[in-house]
PDB file of N, CA and C in Angstrom:
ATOM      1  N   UNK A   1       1.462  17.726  -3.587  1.00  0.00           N
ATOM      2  CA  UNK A   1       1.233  17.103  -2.293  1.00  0.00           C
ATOM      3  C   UNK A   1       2.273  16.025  -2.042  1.00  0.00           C
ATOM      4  N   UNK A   2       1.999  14.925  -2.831  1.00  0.00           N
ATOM      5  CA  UNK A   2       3.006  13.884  -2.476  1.00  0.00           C
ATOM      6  C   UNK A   2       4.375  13.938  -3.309  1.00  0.00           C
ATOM      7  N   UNK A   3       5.497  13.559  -3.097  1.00  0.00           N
ATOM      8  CA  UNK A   3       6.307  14.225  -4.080  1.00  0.00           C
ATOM      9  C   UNK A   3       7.164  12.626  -4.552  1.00  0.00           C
ATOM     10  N   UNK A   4       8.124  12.802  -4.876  1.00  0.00           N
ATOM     11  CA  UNK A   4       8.499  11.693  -5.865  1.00  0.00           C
ATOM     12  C   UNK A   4       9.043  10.520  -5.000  1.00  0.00           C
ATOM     13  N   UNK A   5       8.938   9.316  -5.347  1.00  0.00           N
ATOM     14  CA  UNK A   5       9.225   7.973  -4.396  1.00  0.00           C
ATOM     15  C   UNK A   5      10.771   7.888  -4.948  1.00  0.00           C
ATOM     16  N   UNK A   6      11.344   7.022  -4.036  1.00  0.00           N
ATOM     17  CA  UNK A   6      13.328   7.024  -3.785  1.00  0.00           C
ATOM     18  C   UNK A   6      12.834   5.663  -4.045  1.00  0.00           C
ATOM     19  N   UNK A   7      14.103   4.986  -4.814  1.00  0.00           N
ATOM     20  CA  UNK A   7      14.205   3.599  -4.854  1.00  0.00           C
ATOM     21  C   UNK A   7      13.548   3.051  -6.209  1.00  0.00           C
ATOM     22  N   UNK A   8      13.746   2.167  -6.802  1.00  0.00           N
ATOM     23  CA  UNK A   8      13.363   1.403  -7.960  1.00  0.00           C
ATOM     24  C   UNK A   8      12.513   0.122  -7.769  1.00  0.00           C
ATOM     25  N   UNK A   9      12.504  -0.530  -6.514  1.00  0.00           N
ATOM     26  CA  UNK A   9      11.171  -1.970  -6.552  1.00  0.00           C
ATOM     27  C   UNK A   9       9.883  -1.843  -6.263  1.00  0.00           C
ATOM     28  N   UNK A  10       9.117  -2.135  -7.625  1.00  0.00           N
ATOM     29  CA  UNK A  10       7.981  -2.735  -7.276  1.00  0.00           C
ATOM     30  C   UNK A  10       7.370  -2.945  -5.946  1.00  0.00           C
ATOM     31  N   UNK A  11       5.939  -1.952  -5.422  1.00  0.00           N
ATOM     32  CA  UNK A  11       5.336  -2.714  -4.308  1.00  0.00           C
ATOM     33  C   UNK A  11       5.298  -3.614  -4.812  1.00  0.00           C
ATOM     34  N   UNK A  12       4.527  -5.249  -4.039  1.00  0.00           N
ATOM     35  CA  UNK A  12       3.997  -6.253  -4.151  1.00  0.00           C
ATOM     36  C   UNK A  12       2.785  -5.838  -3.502  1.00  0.00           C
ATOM     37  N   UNK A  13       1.247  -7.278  -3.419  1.00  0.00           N
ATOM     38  CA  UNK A  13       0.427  -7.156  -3.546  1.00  0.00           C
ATOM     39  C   UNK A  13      -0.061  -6.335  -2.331  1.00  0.00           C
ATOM     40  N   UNK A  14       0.794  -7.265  -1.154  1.00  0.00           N
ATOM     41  CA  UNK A  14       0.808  -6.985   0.675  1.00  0.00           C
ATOM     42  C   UNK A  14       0.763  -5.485   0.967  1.00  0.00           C
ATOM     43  N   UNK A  15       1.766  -4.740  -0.187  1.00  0.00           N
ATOM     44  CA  UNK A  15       2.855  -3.710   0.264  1.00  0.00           C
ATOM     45  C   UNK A  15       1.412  -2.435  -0.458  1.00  0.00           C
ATOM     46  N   UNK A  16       0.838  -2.842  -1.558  1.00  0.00           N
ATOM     47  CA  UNK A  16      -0.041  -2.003  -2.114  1.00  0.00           C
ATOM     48  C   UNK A  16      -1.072  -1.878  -1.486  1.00  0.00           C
ATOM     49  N   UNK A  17      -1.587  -2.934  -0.730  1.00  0.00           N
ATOM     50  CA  UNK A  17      -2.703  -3.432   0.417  1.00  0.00           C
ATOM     51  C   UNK A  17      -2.811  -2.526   1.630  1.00  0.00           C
ATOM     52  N   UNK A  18      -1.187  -2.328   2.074  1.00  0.00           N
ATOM     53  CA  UNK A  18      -1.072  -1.719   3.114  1.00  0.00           C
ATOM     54  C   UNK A  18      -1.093  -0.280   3.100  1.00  0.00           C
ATOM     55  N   UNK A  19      -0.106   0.217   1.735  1.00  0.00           N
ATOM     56  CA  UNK A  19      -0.187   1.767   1.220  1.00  0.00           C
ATOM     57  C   UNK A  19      -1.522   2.193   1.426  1.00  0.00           C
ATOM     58  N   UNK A  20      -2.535   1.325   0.502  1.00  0.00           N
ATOM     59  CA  UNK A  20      -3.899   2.085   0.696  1.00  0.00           C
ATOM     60  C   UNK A  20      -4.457   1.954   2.111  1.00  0.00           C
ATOM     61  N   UNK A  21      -4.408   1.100   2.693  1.00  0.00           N
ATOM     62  CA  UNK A  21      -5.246   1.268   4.677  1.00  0.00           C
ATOM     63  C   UNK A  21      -4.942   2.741   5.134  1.00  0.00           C
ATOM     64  N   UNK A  22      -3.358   2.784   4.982  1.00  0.00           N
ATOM     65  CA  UNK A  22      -2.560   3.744   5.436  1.00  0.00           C
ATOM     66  C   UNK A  22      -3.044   5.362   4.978  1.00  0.00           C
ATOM     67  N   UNK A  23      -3.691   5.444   3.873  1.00  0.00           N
ATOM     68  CA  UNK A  23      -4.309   6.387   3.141  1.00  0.00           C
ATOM     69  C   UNK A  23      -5.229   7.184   4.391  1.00  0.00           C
ATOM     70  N   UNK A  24      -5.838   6.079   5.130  1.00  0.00           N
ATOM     71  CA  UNK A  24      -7.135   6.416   6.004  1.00  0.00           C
ATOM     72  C   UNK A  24      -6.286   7.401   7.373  1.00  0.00           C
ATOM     73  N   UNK A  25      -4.778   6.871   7.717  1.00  0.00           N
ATOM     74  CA  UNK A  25      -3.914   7.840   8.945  1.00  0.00           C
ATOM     75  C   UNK A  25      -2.684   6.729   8.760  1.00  0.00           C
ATOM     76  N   UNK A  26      -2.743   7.015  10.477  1.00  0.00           N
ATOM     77  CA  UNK A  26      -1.605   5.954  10.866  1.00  0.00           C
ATOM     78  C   UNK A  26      -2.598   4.437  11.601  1.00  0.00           C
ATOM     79  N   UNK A  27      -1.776   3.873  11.410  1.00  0.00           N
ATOM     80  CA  UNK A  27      -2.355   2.068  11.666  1.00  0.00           C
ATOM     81  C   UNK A  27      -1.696   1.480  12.240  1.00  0.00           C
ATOM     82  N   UNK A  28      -2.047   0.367  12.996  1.00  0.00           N
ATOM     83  CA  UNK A  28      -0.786  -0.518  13.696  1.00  0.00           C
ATOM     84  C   UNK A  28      -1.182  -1.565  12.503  1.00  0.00           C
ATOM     85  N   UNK A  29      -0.574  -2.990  12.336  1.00  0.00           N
ATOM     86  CA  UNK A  29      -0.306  -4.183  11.627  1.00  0.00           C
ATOM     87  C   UNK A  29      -2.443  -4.836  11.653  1.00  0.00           C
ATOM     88  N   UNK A  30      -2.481  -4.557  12.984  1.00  0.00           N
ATOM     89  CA  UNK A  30      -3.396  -5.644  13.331  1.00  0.00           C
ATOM     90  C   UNK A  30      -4.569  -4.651  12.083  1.00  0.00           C
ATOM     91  N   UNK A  31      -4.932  -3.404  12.668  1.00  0.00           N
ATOM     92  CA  UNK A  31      -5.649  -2.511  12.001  1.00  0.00           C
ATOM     93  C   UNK A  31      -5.473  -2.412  10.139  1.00  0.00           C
ATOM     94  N   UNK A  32      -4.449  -2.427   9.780  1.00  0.00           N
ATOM     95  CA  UNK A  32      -4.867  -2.937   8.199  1.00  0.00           C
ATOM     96  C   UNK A  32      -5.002  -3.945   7.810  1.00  0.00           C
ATOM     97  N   UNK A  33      -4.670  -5.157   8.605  1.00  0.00           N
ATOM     98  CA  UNK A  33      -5.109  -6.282   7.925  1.00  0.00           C
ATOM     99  C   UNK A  33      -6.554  -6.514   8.372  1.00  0.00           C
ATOM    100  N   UNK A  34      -7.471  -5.415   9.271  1.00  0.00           N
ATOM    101  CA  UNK A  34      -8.928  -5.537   9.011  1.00  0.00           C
ATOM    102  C   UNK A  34      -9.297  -4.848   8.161  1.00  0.00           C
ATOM    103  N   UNK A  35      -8.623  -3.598   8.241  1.00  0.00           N
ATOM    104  CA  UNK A  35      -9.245  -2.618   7.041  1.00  0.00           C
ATOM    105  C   UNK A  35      -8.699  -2.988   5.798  1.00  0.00           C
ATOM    106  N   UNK A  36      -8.889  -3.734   5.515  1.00  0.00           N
ATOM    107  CA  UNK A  36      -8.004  -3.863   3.809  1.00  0.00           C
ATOM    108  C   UNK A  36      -9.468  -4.852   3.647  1.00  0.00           C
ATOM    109  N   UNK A  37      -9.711  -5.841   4.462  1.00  0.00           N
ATOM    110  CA  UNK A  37     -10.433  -7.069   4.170  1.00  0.00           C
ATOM    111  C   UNK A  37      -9.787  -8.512   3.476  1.00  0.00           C
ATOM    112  N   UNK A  38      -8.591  -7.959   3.520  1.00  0.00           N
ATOM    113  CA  UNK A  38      -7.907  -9.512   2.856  1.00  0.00           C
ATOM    114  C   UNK A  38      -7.203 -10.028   4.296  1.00  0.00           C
ATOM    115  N   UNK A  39      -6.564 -11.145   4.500  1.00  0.00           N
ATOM    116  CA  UNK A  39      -6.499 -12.400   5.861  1.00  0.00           C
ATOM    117  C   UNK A  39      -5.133 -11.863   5.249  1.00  0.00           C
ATOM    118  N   UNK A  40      -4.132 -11.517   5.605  1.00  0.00           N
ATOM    119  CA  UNK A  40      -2.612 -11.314   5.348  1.00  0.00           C
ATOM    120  C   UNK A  40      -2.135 -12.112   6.656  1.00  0.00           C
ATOM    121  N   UNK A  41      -0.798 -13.158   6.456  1.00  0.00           N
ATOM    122  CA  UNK A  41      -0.278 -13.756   7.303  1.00  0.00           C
ATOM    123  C   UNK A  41       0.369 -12.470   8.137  1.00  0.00           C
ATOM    124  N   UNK A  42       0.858 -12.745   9.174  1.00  0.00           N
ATOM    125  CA  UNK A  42       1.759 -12.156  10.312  1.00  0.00           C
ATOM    126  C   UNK A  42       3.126 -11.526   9.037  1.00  0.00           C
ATOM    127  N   UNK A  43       3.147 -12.824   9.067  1.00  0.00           N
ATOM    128  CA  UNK A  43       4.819 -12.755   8.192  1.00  0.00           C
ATOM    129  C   UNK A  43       4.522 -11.730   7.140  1.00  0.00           C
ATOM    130  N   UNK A  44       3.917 -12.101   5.896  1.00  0.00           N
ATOM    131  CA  UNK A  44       3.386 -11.058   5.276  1.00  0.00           C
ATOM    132  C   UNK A  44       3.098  -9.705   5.247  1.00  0.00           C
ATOM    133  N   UNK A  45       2.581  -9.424   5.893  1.00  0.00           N
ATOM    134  CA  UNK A  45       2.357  -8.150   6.590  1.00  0.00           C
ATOM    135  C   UNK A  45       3.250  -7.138   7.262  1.00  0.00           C
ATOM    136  N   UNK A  46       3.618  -7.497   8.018  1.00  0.00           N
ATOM    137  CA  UNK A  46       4.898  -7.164   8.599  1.00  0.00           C
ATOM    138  C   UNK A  46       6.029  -7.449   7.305  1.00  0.00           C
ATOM    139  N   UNK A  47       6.031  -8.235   6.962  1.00  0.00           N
ATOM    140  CA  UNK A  47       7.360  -8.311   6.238  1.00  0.00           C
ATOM    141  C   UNK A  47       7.164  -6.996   5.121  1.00  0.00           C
ATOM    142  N   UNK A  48       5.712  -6.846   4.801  1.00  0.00           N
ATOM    143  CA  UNK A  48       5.572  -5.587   3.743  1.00  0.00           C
ATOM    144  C   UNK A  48       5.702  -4.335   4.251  1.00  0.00           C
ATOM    145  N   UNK A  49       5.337  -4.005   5.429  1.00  0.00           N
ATOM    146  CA  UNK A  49       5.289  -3.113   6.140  1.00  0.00           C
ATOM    147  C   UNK A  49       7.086  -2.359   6.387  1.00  0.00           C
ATOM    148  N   UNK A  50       7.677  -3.600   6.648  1.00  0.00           N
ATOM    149  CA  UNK A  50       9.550  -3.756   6.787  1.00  0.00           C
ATOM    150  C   UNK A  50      10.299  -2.907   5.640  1.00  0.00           C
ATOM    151  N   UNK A  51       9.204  -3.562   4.609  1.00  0.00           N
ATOM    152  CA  UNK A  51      10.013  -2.895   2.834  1.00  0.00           C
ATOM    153  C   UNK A  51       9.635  -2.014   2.633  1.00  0.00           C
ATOM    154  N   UNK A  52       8.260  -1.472   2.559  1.00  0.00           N
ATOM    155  CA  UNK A  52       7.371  -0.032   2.817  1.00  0.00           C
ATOM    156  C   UNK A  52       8.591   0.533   3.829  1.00  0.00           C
ATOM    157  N   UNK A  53       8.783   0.327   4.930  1.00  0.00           N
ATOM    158  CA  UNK A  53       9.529   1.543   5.846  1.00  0.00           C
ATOM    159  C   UNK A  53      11.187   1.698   4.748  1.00  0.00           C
ATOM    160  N   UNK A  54      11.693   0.417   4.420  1.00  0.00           N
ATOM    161  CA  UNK A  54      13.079   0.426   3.955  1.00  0.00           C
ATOM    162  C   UNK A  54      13.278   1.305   2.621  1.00  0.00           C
ATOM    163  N   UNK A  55      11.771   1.216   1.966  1.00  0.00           N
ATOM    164  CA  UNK A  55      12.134   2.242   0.744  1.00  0.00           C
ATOM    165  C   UNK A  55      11.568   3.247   0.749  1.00  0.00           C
ATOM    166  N   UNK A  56      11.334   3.595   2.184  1.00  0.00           N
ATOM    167  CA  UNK A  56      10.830   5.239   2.575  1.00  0.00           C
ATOM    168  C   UNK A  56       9.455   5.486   2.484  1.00  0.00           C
ATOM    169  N   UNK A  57       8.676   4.283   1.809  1.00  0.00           N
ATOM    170  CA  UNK A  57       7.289   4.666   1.553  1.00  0.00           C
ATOM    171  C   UNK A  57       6.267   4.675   2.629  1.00  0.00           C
ATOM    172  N   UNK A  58       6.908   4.367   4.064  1.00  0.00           N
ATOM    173  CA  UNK A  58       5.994   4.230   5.181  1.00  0.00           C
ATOM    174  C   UNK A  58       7.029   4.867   6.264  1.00  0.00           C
ATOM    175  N   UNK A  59       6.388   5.070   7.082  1.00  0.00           N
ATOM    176  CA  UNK A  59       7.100   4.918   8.415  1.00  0.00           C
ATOM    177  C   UNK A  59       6.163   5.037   9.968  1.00  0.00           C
ATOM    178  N   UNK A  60       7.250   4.547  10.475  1.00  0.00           N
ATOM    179  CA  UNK A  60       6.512   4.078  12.075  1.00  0.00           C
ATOM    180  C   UNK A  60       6.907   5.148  13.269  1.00  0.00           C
ATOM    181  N   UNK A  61       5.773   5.260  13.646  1.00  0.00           N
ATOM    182  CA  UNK A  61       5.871   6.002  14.697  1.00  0.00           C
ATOM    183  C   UNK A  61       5.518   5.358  16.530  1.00  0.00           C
ATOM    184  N   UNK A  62       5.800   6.143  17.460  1.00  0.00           N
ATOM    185  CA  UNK A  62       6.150   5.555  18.689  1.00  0.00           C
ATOM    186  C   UNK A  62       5.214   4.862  19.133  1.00  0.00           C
ATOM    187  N   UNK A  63       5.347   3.545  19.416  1.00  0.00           N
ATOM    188  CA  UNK A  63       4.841   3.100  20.139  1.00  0.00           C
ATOM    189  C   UNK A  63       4.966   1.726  20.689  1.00  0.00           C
ATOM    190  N   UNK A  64       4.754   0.734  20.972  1.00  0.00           N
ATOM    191  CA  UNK A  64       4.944  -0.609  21.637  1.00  0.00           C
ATOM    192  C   UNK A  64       4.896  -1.863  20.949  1.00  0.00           C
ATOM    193  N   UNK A  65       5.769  -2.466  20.657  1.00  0.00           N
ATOM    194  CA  UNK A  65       6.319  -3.472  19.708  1.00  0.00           C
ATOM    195  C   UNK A  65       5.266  -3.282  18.693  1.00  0.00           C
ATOM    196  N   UNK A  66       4.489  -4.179  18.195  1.00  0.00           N
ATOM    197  CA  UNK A  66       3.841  -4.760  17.169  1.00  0.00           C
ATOM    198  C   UNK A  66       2.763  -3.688  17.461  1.00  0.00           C
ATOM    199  N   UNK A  67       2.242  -3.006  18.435  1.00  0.00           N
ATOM    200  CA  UNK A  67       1.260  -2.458  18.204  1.00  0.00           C
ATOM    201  C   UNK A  67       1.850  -0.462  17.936  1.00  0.00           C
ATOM    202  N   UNK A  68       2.804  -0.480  16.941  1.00  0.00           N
ATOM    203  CA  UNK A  68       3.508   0.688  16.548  1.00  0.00           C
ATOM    204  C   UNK A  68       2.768   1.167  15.535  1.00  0.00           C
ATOM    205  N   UNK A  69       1.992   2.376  15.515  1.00  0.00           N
ATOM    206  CA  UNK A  69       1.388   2.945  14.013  1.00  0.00           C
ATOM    207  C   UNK A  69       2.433   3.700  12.788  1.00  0.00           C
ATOM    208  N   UNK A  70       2.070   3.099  12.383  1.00  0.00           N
ATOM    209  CA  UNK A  70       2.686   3.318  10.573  1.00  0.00           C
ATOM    210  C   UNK A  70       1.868   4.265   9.939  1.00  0.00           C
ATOM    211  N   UNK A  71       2.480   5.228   9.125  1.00  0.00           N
ATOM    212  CA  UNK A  71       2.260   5.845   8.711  1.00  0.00           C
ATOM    213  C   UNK A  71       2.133   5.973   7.039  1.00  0.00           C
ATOM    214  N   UNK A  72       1.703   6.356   6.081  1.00  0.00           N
ATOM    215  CA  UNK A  72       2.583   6.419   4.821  1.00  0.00           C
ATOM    216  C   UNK A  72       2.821   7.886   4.488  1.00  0.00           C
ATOM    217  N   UNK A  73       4.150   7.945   3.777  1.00  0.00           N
ATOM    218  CA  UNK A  73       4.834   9.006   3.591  1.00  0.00           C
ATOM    219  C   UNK A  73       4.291   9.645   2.093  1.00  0.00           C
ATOM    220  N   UNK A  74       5.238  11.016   1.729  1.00  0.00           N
ATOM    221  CA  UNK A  74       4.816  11.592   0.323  1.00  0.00           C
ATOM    222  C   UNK A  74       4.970  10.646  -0.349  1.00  0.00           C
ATOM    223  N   UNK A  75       6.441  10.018  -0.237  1.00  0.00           N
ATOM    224  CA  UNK A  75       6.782   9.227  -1.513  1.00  0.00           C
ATOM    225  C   UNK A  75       5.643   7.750  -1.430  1.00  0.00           C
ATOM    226  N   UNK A  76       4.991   7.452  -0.439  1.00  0.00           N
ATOM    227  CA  UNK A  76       4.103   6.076  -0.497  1.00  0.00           C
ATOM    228  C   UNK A  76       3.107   7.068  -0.943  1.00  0.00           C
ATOM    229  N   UNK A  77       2.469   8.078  -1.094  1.00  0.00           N
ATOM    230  CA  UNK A  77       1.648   8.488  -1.834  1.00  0.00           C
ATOM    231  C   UNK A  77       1.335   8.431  -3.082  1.00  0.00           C
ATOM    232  N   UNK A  78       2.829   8.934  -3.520  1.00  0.00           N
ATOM    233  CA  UNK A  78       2.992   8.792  -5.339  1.00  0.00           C
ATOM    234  C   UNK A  78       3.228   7.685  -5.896  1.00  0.00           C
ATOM    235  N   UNK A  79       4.009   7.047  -4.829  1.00  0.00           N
ATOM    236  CA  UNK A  79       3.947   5.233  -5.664  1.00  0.00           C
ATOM    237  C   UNK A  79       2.391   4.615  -5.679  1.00  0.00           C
ATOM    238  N   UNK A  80       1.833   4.757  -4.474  1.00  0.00           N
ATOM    239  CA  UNK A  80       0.157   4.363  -4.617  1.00  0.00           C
ATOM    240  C   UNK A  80      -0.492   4.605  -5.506  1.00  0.00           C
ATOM    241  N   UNK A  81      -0.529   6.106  -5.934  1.00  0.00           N
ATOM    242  CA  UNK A  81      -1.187   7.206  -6.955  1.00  0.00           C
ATOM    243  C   UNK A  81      -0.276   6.309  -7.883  1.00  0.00           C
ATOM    244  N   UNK A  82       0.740   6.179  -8.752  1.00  0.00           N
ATOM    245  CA  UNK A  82       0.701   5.682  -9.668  1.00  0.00           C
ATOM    246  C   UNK A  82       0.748   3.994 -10.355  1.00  0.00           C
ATOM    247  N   UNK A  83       0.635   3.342  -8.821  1.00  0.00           N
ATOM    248  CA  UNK A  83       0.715   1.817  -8.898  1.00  0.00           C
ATOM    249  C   UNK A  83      -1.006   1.492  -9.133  1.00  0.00           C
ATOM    250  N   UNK A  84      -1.915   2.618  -8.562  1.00  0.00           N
ATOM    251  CA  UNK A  84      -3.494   2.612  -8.607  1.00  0.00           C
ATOM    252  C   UNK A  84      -3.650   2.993 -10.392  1.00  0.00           C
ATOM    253  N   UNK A  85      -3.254   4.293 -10.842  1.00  0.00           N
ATOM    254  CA  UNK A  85      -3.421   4.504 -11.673  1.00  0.00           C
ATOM    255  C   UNK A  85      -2.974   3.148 -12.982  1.00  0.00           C
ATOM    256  N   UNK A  86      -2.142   2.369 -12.609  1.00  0.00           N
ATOM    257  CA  UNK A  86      -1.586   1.509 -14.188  1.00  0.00           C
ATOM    258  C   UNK A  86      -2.179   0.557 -13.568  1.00  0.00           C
ATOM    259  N   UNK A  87      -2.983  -0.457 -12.087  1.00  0.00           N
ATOM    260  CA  UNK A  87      -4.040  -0.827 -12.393  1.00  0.00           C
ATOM    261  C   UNK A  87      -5.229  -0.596 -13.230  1.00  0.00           C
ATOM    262  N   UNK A  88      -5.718   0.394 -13.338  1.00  0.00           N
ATOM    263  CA  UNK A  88      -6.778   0.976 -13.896  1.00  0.00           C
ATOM    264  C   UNK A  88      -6.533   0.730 -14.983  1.00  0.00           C
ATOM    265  N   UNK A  89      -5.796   1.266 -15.838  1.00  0.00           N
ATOM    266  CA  UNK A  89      -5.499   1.455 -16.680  1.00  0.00           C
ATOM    267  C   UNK A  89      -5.542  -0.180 -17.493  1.00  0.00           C
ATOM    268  N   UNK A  90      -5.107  -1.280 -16.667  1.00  0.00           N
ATOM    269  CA  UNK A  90      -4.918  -2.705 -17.014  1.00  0.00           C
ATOM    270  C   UNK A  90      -6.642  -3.019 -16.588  1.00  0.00           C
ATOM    271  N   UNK A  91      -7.096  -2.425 -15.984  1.00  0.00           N
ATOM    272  CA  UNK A  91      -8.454  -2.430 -15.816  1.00  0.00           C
ATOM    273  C   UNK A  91      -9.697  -2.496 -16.700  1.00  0.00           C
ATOM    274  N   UNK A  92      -9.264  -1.233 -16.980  1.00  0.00           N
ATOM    275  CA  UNK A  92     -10.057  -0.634 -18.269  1.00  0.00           C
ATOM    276  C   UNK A  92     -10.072  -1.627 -19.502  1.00  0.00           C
ATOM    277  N   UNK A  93      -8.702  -1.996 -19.980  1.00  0.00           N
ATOM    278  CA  UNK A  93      -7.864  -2.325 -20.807  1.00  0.00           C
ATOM    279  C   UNK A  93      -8.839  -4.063 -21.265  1.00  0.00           C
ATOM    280  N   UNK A  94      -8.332  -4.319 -20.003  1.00  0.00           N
ATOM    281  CA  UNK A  94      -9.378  -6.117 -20.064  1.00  0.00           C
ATOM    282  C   UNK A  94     -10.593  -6.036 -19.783  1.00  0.00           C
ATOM    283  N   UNK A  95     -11.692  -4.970 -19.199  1.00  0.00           N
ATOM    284  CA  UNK A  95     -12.990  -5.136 -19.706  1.00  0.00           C
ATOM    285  C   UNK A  95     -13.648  -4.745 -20.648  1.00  0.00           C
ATOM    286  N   UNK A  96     -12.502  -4.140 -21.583  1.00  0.00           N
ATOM    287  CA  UNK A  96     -13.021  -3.599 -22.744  1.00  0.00           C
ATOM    288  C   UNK A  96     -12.818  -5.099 -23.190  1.00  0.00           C
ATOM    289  N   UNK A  97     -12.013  -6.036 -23.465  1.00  0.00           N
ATOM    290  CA  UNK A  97     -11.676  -6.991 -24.523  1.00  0.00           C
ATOM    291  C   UNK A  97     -12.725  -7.853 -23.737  1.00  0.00           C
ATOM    292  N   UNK A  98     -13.249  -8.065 -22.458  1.00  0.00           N
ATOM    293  CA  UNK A  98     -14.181  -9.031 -22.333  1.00  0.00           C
ATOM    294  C   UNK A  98     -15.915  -8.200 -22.741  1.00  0.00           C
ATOM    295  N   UNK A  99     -15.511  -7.243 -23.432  1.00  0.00           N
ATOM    296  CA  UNK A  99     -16.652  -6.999 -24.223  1.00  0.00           C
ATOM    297  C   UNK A  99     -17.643  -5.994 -23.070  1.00  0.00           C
ATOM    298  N   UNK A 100     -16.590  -6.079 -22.062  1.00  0.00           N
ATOM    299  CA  UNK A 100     -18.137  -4.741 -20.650  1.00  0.00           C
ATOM    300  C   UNK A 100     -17.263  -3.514 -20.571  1.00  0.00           C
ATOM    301  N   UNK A 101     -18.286  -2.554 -20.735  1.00  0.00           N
ATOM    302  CA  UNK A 101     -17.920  -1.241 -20.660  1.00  0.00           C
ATOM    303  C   UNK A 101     -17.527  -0.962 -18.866  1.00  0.00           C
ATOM    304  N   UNK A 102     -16.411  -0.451 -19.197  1.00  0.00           N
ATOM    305  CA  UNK A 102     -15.627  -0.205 -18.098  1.00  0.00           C
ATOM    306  C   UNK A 102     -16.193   1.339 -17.201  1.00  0.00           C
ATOM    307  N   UNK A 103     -16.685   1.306 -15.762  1.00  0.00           N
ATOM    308  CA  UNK A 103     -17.006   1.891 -15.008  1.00  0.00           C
ATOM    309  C   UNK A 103     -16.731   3.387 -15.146  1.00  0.00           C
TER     310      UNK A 103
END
């Protein structure tokens, strides 16, 4: 389905925030920073959204300044799928050592 991501940087927290909203279709700015549930500044947001499009992992489609829906692409698929997966994994990892069996 999703096929391999271009480029070498790290999402950040904004940029992983947004990958997953994006999971649900296409979104304008205002629409994932409700659906996520975290308060993301203007700047923030947009500025993640900027790097998401620059390293191919999103893209925008037509429409009117700020209220333009974004999309995420194959490659924001597989970076999600594996930026989700080595959470987990760090997940698992520290509720085992705080002694709770992991979900």
């Amino acid at each position: 389905m999703c096929g391999r991501p271009k480029g070498r940087g790290l999402p950040d927290d904004a940029q992983i925030l947004a990958l997953y909203a994006l999971t649900d279709g296409p979104l304008h700015g205002y629409a994932i920073d409700e659906l996520t549930g975290e308060r993301l500044g203007p700047g923030s947001l947009y500025g993640a959204l900027a790097r998401l499009e620059a390293k191919g992992l999103s893209e925008a489609l037509d429409g009117d300044g700020r209220q333009r829906p974004v999309r995420i692409t194959e490659q924001g698929c597989a970076v999600l799928e594996r930026e989700l997966r080595a959470m987990a994994r760090v997940a698992d990892a520290g509720l085992r050592r705080l002694g709770v069996r992991p979900a």
